[in-house]
C-alpha atoms as a PDB file:
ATOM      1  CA  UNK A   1       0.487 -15.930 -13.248  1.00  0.00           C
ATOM      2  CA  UNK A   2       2.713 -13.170 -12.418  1.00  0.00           C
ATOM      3  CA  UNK A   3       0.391 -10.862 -14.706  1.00  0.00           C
ATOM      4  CA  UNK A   4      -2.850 -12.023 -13.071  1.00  0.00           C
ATOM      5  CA  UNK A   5      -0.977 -11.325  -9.311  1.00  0.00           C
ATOM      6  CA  UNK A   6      -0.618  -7.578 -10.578  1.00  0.00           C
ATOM      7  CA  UNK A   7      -4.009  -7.612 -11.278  1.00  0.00           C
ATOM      8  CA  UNK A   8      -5.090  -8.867  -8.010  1.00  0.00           C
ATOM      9  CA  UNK A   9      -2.654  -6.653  -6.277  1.00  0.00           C
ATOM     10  CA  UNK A  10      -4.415  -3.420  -8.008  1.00  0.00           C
ATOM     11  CA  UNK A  11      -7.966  -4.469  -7.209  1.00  0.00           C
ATOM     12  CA  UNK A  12      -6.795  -4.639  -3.607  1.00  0.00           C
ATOM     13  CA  UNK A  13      -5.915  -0.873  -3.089  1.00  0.00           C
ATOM     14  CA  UNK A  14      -9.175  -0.357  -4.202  1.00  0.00           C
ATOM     15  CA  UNK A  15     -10.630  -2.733  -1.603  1.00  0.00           C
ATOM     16  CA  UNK A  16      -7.989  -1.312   0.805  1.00  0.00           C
ATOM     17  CA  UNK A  17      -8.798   2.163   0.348  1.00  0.00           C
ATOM     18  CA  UNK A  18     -12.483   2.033   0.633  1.00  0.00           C
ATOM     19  CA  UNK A  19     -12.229   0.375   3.715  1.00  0.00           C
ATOM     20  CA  UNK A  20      -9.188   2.516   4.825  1.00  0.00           C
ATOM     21  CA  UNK A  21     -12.010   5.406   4.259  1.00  0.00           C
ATOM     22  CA  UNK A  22     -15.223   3.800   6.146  1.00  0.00           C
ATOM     23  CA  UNK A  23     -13.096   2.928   9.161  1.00  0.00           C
ATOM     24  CA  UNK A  24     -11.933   6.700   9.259  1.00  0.00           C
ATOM     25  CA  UNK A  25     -15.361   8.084   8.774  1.00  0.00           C
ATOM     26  CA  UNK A  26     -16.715   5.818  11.357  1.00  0.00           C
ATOM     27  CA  UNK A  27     -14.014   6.611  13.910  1.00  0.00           C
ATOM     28  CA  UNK A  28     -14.905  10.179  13.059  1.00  0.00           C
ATOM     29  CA  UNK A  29     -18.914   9.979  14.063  1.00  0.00           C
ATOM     30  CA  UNK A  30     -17.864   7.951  16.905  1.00  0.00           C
ATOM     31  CA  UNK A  31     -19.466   4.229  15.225  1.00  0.00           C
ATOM     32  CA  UNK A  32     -17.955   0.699  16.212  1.00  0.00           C
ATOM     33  CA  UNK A  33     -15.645   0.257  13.393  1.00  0.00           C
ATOM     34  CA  UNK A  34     -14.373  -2.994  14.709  1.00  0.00           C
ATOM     35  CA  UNK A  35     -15.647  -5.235  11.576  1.00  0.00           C
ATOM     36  CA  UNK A  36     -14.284  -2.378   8.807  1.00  0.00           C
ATOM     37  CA  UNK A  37     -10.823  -2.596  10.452  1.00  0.00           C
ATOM     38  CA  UNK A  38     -10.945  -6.090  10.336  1.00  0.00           C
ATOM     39  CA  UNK A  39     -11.408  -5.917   6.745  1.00  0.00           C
ATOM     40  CA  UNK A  40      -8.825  -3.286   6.554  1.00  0.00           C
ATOM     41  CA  UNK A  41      -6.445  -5.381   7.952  1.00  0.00           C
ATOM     42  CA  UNK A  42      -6.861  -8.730   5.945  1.00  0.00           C
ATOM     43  CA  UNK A  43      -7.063  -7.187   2.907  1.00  0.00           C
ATOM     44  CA  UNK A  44      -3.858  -4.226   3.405  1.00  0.00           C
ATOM     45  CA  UNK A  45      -1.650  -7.671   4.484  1.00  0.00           C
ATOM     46  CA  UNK A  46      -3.340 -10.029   1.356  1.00  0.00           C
ATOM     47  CA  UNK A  47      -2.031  -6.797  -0.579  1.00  0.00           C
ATOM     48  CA  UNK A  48       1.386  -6.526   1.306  1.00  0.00           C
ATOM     49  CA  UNK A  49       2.011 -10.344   0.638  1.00  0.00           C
ATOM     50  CA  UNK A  50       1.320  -9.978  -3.081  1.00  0.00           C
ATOM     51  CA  UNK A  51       3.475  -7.312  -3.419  1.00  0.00           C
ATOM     52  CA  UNK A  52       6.073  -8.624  -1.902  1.00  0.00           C
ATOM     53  CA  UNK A  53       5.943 -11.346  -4.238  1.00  0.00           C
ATOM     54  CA  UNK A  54       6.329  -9.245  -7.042  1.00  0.00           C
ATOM     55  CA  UNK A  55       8.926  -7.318  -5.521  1.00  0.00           C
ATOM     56  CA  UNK A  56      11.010 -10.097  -5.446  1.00  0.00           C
ATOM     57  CA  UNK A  57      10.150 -12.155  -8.306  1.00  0.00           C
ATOM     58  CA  UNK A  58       8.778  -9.356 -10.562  1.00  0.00           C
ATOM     59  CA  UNK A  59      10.829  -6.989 -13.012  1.00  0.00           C
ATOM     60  CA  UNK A  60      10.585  -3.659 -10.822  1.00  0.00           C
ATOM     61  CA  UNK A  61      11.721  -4.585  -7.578  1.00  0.00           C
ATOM     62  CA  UNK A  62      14.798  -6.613  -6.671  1.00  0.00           C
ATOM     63  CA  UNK A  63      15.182  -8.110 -10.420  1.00  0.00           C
ATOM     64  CA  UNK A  64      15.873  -5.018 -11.518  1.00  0.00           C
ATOM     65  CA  UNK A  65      18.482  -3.901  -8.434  1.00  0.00           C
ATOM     66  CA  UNK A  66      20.378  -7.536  -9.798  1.00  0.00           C
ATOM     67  CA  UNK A  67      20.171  -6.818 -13.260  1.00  0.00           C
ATOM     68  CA  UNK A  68      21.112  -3.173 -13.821  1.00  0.00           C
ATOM     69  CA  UNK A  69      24.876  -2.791 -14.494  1.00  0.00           C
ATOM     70  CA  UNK A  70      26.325  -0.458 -11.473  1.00  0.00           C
ATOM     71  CA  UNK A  71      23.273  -2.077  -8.865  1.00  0.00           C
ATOM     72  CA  UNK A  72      21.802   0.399  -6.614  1.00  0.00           C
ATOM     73  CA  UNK A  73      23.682   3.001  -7.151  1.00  0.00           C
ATOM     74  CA  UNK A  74      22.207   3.276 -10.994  1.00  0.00           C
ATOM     75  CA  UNK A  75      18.695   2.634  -9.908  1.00  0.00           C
ATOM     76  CA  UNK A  76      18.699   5.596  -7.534  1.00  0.00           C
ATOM     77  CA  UNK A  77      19.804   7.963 -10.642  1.00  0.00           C
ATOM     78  CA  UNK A  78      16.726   6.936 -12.363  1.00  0.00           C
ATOM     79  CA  UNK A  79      13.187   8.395 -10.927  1.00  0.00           C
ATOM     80  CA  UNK A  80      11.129   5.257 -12.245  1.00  0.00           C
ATOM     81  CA  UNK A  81      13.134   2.742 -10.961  1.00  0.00           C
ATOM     82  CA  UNK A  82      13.662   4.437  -7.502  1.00  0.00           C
ATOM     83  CA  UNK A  83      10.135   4.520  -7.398  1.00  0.00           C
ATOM     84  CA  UNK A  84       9.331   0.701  -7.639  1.00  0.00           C
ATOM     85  CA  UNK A  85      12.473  -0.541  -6.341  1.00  0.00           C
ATOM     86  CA  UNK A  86      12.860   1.491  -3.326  1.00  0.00           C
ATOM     87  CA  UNK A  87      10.128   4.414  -2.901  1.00  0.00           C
ATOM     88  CA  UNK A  88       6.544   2.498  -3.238  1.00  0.00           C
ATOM     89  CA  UNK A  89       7.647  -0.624  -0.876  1.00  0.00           C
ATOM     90  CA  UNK A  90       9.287   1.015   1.461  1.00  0.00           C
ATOM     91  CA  UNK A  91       6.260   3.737   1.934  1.00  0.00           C
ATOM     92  CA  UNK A  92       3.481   0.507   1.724  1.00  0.00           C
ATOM     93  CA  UNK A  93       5.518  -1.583   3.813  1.00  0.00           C
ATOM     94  CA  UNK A  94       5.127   1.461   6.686  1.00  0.00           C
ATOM     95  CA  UNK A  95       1.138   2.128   5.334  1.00  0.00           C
ATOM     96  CA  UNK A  96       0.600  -1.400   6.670  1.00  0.00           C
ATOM     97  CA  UNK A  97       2.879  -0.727  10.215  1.00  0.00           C
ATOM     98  CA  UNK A  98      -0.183   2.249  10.588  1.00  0.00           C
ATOM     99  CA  UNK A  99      -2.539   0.263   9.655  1.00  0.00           C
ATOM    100  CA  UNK A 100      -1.841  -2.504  12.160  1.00  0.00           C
ATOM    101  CA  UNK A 101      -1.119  -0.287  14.482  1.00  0.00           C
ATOM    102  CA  UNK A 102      -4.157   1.738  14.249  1.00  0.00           C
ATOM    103  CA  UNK A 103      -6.193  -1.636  14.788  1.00  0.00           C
ATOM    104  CA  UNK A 104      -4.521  -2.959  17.626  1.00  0.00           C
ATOM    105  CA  UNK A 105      -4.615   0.259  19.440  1.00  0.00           C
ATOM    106  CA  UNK A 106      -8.885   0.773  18.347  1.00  0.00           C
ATOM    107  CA  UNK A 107      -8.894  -3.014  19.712  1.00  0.00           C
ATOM    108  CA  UNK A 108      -7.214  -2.286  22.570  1.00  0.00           C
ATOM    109  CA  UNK A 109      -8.997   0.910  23.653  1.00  0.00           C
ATOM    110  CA  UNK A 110     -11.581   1.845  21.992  1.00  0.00           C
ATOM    111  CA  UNK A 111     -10.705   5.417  21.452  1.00  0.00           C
ATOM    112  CA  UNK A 112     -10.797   6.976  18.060  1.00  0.00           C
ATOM    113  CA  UNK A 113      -8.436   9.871  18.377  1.00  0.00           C
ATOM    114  CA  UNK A 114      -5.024   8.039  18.329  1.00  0.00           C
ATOM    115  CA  UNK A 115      -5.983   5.275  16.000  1.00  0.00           C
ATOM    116  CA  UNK A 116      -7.295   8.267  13.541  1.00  0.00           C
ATOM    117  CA  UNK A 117      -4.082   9.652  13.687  1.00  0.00           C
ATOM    118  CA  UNK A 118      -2.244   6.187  12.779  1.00  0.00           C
ATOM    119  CA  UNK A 119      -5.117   5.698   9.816  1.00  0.00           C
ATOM    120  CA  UNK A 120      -4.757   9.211   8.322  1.00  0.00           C
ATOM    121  CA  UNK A 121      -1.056   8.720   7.943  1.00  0.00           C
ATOM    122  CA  UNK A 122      -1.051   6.002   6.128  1.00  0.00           C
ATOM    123  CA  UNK A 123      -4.192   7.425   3.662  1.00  0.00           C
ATOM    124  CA  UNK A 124      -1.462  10.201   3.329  1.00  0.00           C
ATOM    125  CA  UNK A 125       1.058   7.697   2.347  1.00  0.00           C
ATOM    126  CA  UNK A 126      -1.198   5.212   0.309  1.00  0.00           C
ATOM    127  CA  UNK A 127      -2.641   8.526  -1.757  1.00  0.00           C
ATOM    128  CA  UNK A 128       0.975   9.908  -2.581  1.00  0.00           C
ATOM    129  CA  UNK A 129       3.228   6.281  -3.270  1.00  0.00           C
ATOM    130  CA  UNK A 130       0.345   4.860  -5.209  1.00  0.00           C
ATOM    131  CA  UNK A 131       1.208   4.683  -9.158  1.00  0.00           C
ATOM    132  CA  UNK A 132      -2.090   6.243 -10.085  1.00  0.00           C
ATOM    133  CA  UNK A 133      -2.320   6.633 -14.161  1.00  0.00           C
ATOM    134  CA  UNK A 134      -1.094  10.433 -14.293  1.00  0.00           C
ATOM    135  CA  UNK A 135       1.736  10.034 -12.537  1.00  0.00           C
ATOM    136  CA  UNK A 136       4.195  10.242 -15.442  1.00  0.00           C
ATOM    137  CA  UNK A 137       6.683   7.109 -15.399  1.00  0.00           C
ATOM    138  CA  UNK A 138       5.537   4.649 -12.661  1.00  0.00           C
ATOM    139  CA  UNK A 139       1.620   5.155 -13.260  1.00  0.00           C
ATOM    140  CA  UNK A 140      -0.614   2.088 -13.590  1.00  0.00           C
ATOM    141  CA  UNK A 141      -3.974   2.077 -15.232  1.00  0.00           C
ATOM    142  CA  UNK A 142      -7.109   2.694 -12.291  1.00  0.00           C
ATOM    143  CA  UNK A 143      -8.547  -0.471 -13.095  1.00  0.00           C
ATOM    144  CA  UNK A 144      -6.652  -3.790 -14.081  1.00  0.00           C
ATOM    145  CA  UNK A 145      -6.514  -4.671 -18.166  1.00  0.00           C
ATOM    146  CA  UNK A 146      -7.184  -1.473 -18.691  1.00  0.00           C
END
């Protein structure tokens, strides 16, 4: 189960960036992007709920704070580890704070220019604390079974 969940969890950032990127172009030419941040929404919080479950029940997040002898304090020595246990879910936990926030504020208002800037941010932070497959240590495959 756990493996098919990490599976799931990958073909969402797909799903989440695409729609991350049609809601920013259509802000841009000024379109009623309403329905694509909709989408955006359900599908960047069906992503933060599965990896939240993995966090806490997989082997990179809090499993391995418990099980590494010296805690924290080792894990933050080690690049990899840092990266799942601390560095990806803290930087995906705020991509979906910009996200929502971007979406209540188009919802709200209307305007483009300040949820742009809320959306743009967290492209910024999906495109840097995603494991793509050349980042050496932490990176995933692009596609799932891979």
């Amino acid at each position: 189960m756990y493996t098919g969940l990490v599976h799931l969890h990958n073909l969402l950032r797909w799903v989440v960036l695409i729609a991350l990127l049609i809601v920013i172009i259509k802000l841009v030419l000024k379109q009623d992007a309403l329905k694509a941040s909709k989408v955006l929404l359900i599908s960047a919080h069906t992503t933060l709920l599965l990896g939240l479950y993995q966090y806490f029940f997989g082997a990179v997040g809090f499993q391995l704070i418990k099980s590494t002898v010296g805690g924290m304090k080792v894990v933050m020595k080690d690049a990899a580890s840092r990266f799942w246990a601390v560095e990806h879910a803290f930087s995906m936990i705020l991509v979906i704070a910009f996200i929502t926030i971007g979406h209540i504020k188009y919802k709200k208002t209307g305007k483009s220019n300040p949820t742009l800037v809320f959306l743009v941010l967290a492209l910024v932070l999906i495109l840097l604390m995603t494991p793509w497959p050349f980042k050496a240590g932490v990176g995933r495959p692009w596609y799932p079974g891979a």
